[in-house]
PDB file of N, CA and C in Angstrom:
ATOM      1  N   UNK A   1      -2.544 -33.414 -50.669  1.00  0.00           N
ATOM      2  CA  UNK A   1      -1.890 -34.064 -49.551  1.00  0.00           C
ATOM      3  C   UNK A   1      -2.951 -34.734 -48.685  1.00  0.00           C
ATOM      4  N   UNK A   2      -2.618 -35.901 -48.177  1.00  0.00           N
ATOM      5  CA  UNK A   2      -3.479 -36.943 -47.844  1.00  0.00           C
ATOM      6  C   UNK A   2      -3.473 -36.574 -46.332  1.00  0.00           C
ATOM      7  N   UNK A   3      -4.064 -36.400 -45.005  1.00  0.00           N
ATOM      8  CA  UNK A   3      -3.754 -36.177 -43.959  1.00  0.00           C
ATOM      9  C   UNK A   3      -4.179 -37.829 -43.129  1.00  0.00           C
ATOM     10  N   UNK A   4      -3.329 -38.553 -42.813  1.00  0.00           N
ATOM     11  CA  UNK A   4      -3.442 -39.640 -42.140  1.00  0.00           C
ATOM     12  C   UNK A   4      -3.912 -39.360 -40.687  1.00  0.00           C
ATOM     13  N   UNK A   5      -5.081 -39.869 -40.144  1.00  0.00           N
ATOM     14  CA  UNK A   5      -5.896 -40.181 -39.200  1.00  0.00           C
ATOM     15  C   UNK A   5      -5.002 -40.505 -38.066  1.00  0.00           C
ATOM     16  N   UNK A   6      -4.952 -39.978 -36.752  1.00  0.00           N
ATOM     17  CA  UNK A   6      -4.037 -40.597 -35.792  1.00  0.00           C
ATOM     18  C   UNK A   6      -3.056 -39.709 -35.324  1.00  0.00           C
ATOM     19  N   UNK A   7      -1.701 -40.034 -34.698  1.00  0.00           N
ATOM     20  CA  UNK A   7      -0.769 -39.187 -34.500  1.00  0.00           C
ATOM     21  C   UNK A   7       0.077 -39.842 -35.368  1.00  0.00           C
ATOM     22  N   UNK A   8       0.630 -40.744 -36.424  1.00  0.00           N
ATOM     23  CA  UNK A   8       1.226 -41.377 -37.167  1.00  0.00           C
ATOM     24  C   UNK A   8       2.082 -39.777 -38.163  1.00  0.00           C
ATOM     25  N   UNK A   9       1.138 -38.849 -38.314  1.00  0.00           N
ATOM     26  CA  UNK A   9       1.830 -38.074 -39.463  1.00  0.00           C
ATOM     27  C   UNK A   9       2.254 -37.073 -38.400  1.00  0.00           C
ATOM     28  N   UNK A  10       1.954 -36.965 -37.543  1.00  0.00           N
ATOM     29  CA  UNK A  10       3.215 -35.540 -36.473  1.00  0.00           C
ATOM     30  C   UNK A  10       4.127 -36.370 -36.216  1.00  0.00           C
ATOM     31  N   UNK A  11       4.320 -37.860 -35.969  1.00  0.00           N
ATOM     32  CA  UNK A  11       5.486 -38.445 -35.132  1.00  0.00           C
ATOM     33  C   UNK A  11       6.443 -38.908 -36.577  1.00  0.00           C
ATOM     34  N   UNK A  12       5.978 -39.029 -37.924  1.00  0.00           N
ATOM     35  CA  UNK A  12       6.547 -38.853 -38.740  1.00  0.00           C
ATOM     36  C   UNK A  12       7.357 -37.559 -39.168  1.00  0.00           C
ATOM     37  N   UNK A  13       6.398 -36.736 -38.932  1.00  0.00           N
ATOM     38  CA  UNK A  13       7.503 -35.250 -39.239  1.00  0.00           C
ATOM     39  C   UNK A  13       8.375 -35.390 -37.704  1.00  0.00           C
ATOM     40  N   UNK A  14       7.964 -35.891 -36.815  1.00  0.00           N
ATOM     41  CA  UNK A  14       8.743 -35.470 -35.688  1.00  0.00           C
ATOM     42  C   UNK A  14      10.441 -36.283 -35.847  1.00  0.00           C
ATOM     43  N   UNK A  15       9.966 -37.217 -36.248  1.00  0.00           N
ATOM     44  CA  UNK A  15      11.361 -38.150 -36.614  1.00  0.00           C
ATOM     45  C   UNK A  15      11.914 -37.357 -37.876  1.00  0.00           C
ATOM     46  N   UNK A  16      11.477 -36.912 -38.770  1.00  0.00           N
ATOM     47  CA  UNK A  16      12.427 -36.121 -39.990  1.00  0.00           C
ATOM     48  C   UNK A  16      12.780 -34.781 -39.953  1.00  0.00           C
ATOM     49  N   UNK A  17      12.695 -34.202 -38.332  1.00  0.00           N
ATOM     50  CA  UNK A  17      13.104 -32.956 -38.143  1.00  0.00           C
ATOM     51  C   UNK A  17      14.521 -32.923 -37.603  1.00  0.00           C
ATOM     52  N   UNK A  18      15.346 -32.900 -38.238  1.00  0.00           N
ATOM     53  CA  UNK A  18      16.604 -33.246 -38.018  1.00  0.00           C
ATOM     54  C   UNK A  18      17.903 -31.814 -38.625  1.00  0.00           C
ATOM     55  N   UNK A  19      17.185 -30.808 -39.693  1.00  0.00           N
ATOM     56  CA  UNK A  19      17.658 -29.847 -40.060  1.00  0.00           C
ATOM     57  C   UNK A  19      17.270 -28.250 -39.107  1.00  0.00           C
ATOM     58  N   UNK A  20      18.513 -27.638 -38.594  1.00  0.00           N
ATOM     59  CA  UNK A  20      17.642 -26.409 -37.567  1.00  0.00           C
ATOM     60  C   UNK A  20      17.351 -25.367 -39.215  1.00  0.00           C
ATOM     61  N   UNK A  21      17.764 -25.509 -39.950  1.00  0.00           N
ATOM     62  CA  UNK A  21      17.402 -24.483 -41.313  1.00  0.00           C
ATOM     63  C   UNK A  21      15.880 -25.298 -41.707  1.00  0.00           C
ATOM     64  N   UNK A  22      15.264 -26.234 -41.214  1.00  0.00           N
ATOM     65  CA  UNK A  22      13.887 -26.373 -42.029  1.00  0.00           C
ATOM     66  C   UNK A  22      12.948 -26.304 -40.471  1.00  0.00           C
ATOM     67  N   UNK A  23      13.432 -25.883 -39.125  1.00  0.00           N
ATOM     68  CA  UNK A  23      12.683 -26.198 -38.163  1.00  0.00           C
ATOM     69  C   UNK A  23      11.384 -25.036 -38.455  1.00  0.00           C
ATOM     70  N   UNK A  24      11.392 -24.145 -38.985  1.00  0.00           N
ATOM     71  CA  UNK A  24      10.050 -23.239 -38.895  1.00  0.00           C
ATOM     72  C   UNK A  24       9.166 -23.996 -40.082  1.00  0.00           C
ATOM     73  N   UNK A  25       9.876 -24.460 -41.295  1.00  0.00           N
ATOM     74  CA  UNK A  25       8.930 -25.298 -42.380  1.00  0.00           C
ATOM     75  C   UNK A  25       8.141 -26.360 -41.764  1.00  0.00           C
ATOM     76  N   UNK A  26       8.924 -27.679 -40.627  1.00  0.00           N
ATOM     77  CA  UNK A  26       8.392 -28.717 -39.867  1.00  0.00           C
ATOM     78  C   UNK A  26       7.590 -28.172 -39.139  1.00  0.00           C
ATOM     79  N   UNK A  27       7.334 -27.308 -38.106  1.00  0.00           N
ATOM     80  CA  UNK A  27       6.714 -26.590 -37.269  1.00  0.00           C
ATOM     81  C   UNK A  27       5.409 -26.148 -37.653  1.00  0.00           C
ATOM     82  N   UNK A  28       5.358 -25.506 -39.116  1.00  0.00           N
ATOM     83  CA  UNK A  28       3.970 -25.253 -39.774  1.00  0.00           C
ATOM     84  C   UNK A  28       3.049 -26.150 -40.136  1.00  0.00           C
ATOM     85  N   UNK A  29       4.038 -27.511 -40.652  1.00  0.00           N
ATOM     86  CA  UNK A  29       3.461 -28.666 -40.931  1.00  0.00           C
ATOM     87  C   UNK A  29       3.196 -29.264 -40.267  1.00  0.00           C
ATOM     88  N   UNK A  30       3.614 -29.032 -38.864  1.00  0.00           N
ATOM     89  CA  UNK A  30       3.423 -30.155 -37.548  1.00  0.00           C
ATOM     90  C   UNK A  30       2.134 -29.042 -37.707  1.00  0.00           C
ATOM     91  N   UNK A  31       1.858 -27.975 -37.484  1.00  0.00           N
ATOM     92  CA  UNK A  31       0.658 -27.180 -36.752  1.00  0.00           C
ATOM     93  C   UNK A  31      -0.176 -27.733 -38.114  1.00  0.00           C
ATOM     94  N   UNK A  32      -0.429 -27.310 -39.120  1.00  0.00           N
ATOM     95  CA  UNK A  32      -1.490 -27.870 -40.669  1.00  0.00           C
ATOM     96  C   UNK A  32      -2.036 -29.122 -40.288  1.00  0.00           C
ATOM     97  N   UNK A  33      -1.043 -30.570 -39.884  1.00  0.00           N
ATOM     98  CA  UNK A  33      -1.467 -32.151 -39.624  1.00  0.00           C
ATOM     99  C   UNK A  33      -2.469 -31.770 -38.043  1.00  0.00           C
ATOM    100  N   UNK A  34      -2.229 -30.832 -36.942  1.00  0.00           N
ATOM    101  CA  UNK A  34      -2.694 -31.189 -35.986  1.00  0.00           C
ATOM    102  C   UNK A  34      -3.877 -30.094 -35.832  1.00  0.00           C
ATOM    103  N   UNK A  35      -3.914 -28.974 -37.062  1.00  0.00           N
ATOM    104  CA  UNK A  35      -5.587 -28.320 -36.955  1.00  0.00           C
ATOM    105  C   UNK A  35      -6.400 -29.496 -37.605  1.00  0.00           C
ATOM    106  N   UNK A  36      -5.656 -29.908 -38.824  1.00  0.00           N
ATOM    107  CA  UNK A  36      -7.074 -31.091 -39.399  1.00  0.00           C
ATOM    108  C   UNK A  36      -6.747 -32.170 -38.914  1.00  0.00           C
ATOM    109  N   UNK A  37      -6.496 -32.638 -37.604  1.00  0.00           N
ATOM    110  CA  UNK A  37      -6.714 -33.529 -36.751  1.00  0.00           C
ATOM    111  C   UNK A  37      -8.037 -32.871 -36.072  1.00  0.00           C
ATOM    112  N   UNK A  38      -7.950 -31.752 -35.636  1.00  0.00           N
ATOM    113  CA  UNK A  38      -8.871 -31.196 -35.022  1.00  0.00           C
ATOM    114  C   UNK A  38      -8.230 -30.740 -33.427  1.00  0.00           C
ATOM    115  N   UNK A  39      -6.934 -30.559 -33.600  1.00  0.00           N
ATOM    116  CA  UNK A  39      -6.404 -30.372 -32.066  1.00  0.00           C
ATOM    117  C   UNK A  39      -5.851 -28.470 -32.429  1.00  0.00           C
ATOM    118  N   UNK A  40      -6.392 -27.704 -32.124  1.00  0.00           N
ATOM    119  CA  UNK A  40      -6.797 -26.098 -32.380  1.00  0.00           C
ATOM    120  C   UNK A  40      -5.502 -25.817 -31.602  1.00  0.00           C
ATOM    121  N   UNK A  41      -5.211 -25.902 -30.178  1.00  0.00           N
ATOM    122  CA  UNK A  41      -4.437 -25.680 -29.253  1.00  0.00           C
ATOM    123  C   UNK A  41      -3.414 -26.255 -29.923  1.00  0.00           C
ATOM    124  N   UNK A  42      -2.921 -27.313 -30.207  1.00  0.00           N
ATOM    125  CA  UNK A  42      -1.704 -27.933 -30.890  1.00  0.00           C
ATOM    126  C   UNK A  42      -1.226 -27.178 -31.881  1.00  0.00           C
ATOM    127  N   UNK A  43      -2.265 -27.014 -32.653  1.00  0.00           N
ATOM    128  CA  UNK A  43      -1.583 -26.070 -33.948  1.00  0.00           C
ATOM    129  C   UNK A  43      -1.444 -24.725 -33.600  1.00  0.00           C
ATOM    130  N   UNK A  44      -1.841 -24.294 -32.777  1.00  0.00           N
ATOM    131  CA  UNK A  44      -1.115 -22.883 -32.280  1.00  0.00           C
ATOM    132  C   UNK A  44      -0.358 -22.952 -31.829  1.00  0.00           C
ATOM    133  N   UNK A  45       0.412 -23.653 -30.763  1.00  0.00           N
ATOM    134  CA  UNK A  45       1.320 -23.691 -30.291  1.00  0.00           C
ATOM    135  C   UNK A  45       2.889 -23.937 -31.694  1.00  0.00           C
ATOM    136  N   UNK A  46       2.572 -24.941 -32.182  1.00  0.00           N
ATOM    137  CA  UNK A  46       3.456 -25.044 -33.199  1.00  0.00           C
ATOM    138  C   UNK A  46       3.066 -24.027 -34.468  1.00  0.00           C
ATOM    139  N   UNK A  47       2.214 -23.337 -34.836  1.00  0.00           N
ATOM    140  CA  UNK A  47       2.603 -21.752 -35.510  1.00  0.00           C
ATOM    141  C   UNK A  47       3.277 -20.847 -34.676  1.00  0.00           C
ATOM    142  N   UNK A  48       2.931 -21.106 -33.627  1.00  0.00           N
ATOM    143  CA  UNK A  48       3.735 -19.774 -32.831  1.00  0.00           C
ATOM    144  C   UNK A  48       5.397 -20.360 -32.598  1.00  0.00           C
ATOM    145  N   UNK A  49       5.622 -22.123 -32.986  1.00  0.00           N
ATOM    146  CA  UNK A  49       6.811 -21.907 -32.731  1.00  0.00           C
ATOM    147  C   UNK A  49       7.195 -21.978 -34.211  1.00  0.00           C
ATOM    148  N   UNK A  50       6.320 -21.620 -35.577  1.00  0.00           N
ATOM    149  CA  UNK A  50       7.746 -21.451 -36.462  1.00  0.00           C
ATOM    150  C   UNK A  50       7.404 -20.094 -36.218  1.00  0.00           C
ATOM    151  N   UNK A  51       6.293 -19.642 -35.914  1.00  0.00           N
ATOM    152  CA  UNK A  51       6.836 -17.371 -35.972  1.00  0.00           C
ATOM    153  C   UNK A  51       8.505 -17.422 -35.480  1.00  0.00           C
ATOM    154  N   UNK A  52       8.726 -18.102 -34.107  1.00  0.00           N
ATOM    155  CA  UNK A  52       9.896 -17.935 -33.673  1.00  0.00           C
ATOM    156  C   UNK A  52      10.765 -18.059 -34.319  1.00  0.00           C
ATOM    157  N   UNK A  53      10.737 -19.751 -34.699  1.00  0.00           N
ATOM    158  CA  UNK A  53      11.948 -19.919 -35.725  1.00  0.00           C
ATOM    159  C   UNK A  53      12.264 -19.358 -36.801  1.00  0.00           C
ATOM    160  N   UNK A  54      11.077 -18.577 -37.814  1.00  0.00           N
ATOM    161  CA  UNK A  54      11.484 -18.116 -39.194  1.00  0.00           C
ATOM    162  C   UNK A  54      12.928 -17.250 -39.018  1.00  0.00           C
ATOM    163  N   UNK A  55      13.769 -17.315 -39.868  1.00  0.00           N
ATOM    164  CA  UNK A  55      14.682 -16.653 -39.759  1.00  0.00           C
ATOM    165  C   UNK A  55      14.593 -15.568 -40.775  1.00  0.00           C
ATOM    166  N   UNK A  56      13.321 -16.028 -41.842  1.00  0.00           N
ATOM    167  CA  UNK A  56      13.064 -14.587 -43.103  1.00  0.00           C
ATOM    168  C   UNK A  56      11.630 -13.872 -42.275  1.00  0.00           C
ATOM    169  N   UNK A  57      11.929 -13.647 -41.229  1.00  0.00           N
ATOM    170  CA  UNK A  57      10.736 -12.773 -40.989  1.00  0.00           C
ATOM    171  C   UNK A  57       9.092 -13.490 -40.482  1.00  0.00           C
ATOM    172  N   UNK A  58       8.361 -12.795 -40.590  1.00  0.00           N
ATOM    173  CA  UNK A  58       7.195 -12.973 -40.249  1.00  0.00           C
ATOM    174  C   UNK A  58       6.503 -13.523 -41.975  1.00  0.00           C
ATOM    175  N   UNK A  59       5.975 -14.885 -42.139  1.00  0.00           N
ATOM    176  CA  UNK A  59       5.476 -15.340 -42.807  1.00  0.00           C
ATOM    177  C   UNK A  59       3.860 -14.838 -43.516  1.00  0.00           C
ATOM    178  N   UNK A  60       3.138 -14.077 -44.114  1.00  0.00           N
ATOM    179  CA  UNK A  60       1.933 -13.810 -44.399  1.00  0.00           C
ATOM    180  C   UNK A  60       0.965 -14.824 -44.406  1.00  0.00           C
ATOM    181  N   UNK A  61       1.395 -16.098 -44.704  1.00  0.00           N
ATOM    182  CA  UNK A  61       0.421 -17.021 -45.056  1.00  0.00           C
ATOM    183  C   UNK A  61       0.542 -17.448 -43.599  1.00  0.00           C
ATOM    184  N   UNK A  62       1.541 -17.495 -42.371  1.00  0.00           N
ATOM    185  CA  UNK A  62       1.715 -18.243 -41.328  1.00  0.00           C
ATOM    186  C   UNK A  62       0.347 -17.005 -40.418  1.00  0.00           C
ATOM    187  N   UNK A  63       1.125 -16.078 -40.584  1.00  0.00           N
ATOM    188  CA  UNK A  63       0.146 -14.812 -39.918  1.00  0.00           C
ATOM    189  C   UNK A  63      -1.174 -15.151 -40.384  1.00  0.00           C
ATOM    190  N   UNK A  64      -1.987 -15.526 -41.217  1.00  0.00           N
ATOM    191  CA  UNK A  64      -3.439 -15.793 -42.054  1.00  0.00           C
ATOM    192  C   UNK A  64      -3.778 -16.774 -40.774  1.00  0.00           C
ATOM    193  N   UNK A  65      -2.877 -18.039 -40.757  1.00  0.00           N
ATOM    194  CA  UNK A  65      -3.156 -18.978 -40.006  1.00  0.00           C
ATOM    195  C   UNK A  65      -3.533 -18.908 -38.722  1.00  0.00           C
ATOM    196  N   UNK A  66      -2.424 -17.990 -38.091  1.00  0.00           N
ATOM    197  CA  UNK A  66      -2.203 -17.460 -36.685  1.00  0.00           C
ATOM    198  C   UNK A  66      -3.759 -16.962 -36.116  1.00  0.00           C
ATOM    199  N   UNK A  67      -4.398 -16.333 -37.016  1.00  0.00           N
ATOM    200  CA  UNK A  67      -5.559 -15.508 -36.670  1.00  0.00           C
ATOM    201  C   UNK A  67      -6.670 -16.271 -37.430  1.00  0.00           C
ATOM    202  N   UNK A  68      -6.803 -17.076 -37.962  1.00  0.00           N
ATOM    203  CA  UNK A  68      -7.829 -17.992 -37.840  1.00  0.00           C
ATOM    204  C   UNK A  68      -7.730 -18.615 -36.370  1.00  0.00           C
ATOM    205  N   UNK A  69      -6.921 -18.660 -36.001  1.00  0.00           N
ATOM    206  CA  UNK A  69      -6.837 -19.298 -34.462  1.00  0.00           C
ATOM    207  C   UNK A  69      -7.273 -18.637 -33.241  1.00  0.00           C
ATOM    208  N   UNK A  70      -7.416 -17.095 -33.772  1.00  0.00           N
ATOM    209  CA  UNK A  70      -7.502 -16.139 -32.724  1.00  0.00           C
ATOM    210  C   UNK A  70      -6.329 -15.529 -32.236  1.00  0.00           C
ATOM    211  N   UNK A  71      -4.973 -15.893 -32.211  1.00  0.00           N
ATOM    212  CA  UNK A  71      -3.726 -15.227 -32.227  1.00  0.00           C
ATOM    213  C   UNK A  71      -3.538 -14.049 -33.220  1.00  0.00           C
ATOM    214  N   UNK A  72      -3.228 -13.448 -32.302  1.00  0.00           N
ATOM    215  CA  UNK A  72      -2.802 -11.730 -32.862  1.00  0.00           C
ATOM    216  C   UNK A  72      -1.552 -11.707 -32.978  1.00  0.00           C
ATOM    217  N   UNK A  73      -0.722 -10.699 -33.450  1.00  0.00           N
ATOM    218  CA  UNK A  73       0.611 -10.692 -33.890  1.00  0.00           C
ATOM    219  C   UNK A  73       1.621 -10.346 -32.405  1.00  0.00           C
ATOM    220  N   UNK A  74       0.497  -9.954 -31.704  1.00  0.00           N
ATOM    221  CA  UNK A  74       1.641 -10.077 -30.382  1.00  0.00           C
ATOM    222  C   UNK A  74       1.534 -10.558 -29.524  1.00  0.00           C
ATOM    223  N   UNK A  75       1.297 -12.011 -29.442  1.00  0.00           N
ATOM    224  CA  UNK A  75       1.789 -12.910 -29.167  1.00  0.00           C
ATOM    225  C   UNK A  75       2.710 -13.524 -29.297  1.00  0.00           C
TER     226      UNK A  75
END
């Protein structure tokens, strides 16, 4: 996956978030495009909002992410 330079690929997922059953999938991907942007704070904020949204629980690979960031699970 190619990560396009800019805000072009969050305002793209931001326009194709239109399903509340894929909002924790968009949310991870909004946070993935905006750590390798290099915006740290951005992508935490949007992991912590699919923790919220998952509706199957707490994700392992999302949790991996969470704490590369320095977020602990209770948060």
């Amino acid at each position: 996956m190619r990560v396009v330079s800019g805000r072009s690929s969050v305002r793209s997922l931001d326009g194709a978030q239109s399903a509340d059953a894929f909002a924790a999938i968009f949310s991870e991907l909004r946070g993935d495009i905006l750590l390798a942007q290099g915006d740290r704070e951005g992508a935490r904020d949007a992991y912590l909002a699919a923790r919220e949204q998952s509706e199957q629980g707490r994700s392992g690979v999302l949790e991996l992410k969470l704490s590369d960031l320095g977020v602990g699970e209770d948060a």
